[in-house]
C-alpha atoms as a PDB file:
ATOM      1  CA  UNK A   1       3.478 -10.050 -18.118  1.00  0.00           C
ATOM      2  CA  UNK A   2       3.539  -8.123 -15.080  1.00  0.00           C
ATOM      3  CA  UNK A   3       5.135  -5.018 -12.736  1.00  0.00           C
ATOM      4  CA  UNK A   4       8.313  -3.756 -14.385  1.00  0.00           C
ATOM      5  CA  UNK A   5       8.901  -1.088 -11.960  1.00  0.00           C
ATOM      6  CA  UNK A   6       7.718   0.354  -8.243  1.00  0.00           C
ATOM      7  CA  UNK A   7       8.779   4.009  -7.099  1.00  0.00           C
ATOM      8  CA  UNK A   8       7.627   5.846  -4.031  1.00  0.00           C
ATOM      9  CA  UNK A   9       6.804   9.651  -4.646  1.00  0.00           C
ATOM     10  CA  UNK A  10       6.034  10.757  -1.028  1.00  0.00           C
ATOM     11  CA  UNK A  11       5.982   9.735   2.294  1.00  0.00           C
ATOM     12  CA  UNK A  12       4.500  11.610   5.778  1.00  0.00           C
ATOM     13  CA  UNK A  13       4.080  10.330   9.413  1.00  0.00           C
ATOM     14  CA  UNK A  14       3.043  12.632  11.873  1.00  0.00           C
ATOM     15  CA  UNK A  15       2.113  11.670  15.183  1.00  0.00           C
ATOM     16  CA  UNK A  16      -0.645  13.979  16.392  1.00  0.00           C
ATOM     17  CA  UNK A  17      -1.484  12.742  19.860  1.00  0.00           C
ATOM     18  CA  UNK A  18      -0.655  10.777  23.033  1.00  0.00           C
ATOM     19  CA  UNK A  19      -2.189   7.299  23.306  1.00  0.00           C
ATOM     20  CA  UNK A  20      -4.502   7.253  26.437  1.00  0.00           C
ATOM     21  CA  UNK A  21      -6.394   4.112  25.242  1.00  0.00           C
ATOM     22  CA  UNK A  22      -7.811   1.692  22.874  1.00  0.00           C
ATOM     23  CA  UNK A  23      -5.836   2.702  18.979  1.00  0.00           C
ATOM     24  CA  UNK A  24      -8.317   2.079  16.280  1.00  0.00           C
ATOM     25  CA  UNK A  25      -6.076   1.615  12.902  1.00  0.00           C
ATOM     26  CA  UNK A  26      -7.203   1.437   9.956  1.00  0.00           C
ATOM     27  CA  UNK A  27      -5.062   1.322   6.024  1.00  0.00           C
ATOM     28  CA  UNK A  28      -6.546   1.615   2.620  1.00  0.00           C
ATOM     29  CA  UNK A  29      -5.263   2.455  -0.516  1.00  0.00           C
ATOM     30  CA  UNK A  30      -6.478   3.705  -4.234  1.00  0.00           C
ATOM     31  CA  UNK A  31      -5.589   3.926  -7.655  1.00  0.00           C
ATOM     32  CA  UNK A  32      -5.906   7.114  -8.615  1.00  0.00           C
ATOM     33  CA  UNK A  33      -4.571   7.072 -12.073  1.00  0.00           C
ATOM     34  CA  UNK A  34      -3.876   4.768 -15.082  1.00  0.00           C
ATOM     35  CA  UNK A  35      -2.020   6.100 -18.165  1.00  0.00           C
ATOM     36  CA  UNK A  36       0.009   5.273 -20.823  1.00  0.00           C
ATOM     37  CA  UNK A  37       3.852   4.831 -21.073  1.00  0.00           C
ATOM     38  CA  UNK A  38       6.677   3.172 -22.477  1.00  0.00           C
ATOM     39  CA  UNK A  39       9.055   0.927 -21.032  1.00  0.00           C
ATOM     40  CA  UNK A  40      12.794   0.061 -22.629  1.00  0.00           C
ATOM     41  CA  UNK A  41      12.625  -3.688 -23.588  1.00  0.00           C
ATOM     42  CA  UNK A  42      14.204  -4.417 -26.761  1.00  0.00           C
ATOM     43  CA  UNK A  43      13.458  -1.272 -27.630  1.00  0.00           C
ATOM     44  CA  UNK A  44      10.542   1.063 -26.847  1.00  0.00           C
ATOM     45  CA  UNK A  45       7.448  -0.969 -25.612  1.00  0.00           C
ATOM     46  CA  UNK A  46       3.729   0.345 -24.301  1.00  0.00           C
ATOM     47  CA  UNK A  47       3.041   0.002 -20.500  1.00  0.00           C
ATOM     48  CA  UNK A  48       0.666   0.905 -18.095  1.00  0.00           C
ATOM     49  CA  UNK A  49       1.561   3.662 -15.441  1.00  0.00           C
ATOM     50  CA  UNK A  50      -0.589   3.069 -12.607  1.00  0.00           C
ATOM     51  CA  UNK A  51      -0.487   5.782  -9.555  1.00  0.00           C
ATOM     52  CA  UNK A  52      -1.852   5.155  -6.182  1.00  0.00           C
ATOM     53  CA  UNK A  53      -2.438   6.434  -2.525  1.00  0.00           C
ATOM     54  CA  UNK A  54      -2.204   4.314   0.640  1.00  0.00           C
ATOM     55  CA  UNK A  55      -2.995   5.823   3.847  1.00  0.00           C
ATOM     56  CA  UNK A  56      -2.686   4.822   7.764  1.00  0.00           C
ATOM     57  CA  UNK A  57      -4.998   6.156  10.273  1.00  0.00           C
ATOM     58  CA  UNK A  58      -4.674   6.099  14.207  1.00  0.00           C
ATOM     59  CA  UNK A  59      -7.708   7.256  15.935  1.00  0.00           C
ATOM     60  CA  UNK A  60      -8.917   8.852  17.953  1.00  0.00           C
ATOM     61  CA  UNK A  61      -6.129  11.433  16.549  1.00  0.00           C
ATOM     62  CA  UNK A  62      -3.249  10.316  17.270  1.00  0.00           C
ATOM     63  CA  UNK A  63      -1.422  10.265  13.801  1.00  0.00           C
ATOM     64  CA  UNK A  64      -1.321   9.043  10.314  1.00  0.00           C
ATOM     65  CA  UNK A  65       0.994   7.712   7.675  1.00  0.00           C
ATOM     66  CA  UNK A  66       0.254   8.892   3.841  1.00  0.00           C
ATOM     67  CA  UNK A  67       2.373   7.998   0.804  1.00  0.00           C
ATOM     68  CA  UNK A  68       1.729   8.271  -3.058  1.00  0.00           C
ATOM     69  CA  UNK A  69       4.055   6.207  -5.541  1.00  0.00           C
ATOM     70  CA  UNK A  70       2.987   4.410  -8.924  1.00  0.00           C
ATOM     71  CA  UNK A  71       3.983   1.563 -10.681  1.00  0.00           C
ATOM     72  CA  UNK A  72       4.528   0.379 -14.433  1.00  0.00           C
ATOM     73  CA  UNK A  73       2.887  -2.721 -15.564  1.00  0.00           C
ATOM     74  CA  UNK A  74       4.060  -4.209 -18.638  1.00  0.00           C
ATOM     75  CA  UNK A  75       2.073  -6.290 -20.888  1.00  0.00           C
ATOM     76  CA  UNK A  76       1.658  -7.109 -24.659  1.00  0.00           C
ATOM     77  CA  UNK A  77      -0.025  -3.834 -26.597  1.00  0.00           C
ATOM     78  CA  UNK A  78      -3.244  -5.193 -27.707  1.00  0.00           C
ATOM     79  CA  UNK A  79      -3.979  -6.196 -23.129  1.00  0.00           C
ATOM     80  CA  UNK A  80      -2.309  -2.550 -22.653  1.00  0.00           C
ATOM     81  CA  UNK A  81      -4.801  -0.749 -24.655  1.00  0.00           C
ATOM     82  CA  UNK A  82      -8.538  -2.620 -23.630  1.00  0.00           C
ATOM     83  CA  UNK A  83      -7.030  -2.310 -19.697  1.00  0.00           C
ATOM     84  CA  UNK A  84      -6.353   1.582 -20.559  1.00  0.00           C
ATOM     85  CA  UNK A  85     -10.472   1.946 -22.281  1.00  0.00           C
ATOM     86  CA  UNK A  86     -11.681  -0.261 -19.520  1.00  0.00           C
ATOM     87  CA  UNK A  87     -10.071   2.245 -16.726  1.00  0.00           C
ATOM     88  CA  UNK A  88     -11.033   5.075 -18.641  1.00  0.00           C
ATOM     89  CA  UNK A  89     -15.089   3.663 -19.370  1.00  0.00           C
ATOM     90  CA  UNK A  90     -15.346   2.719 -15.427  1.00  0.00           C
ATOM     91  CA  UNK A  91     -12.231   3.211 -13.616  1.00  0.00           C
ATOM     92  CA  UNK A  92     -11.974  -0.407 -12.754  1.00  0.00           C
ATOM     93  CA  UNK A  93      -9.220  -2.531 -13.672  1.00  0.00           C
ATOM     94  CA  UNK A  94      -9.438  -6.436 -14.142  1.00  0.00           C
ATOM     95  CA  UNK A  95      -9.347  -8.685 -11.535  1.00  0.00           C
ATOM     96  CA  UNK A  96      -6.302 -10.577 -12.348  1.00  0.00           C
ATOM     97  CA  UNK A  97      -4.737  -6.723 -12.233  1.00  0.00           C
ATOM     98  CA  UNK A  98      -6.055  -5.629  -9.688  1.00  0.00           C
ATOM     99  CA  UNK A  99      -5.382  -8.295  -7.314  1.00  0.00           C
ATOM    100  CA  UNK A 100      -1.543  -8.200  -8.927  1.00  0.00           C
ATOM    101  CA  UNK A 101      -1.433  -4.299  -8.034  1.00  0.00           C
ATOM    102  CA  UNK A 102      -3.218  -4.567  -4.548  1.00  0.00           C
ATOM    103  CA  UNK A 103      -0.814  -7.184  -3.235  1.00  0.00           C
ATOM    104  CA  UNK A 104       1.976  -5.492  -4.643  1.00  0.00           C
ATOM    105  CA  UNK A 105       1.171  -2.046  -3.321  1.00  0.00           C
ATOM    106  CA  UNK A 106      -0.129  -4.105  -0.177  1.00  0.00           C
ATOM    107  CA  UNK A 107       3.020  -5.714  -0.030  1.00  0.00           C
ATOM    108  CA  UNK A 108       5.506  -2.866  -0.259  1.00  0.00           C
ATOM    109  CA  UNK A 109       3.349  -0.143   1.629  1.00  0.00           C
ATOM    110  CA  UNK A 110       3.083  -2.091   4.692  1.00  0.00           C
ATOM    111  CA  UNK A 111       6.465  -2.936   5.043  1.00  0.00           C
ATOM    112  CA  UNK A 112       7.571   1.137   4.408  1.00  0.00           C
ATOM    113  CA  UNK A 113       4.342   2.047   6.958  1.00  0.00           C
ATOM    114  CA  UNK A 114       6.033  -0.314   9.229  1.00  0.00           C
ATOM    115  CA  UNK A 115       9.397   1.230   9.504  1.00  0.00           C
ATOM    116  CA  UNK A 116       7.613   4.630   9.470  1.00  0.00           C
ATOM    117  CA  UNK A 117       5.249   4.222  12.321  1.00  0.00           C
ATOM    118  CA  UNK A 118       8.292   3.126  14.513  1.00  0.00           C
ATOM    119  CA  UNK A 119      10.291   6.486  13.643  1.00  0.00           C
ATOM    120  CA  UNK A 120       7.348   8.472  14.543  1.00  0.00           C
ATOM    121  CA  UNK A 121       6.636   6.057  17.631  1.00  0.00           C
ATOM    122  CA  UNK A 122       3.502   4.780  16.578  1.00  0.00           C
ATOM    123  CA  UNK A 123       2.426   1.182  17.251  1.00  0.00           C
ATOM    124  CA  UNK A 124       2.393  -0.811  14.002  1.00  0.00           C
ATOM    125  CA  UNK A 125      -0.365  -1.137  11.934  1.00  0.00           C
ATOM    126  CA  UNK A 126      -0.172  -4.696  11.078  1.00  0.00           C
ATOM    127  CA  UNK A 127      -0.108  -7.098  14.082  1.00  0.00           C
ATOM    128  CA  UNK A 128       3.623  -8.974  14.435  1.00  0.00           C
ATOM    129  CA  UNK A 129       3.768 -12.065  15.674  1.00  0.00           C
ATOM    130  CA  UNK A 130       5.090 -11.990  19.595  1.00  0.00           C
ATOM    131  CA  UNK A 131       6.801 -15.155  21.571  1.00  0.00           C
ATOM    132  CA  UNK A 132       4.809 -15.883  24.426  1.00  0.00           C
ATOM    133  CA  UNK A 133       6.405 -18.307  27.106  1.00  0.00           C
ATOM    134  CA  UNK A 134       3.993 -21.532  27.375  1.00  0.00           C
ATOM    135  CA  UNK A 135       3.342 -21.489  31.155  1.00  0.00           C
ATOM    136  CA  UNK A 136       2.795 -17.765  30.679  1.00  0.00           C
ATOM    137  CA  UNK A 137      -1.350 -16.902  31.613  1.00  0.00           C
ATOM    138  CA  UNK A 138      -1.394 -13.441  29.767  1.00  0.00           C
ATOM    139  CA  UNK A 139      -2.927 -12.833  26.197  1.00  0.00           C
ATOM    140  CA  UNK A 140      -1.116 -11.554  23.443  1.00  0.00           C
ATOM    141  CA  UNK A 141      -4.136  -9.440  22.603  1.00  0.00           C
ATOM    142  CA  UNK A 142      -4.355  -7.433  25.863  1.00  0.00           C
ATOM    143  CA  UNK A 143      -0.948  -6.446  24.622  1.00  0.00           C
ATOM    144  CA  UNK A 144      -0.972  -5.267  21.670  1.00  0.00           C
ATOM    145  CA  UNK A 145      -1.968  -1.552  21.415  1.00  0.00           C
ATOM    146  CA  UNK A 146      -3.879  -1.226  17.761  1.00  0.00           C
END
């Protein structure tokens, strides 16, 4: 069926350092837990609960961006409980799921790194696109810090 609900449980920026030079970024981000929970929907209905981590790193030390949050995807009981036994056999989640949560997380993290990064005065992490006059000789990419 899909994502019923989205919730951020913390979020830290911390800029650790001056930038001298070159800004190597880099983002990931994890599940770290799948459980069991209900959802209101014509009364009380199985879901999944699944938590995650997604983290922003400027190096060589110059700061980071961490937050945790989870999600509740909602789905008929007999998909709720093999997606439950699979995560709990290999901690792997279907594709279908997984590429549902990734963008999702993807989505939504990026956008709340974004506005982060530019409180704490670090460059973005995702490249933005940048109006360049057509008679103008300089790259965009000897611009752009990360």
């Amino acid at each position: 069926m899909g994502i019923v609900s989205f919730v951020f449980e913390k979020m830290f920026a911390e800029k650790t350092g001056r930038i001298t030079d070159k800004v190597d970024i880099n983002h990931n981000f994890n599940i770290t837990n799948v459980e069991k929970t209900d959802v209101i929907i014509e009364g009380k209905k199985p879901a999944l609960k699944l938590s995650f981590d997604f983290n922003v790193s400027y190096e060589p030390n110059i700061g980071n961006i961490n937050m945790t949050g989870n999600l509740v995807y909602f789905e008929k009981e007999e998909e709720i409980t093999k997606i439950l036994n699979q995560w709990k056999k290999s901690k792997n989640l279907p594709m279908g799921i997984t590429s549902l949560v990734a963008n999702t997380v993807l989505l939504k993290s990026n956008i709340k790194a974004l506005m982060l990064s530019q409180d704490v005065n670090l460059p973005p992490q995702i490249q933005l696109p940048k109006v360049v006059p057509s008679d103008s000789k300089e790259k965009i990419e000897d611009d752009y810090i990360g």
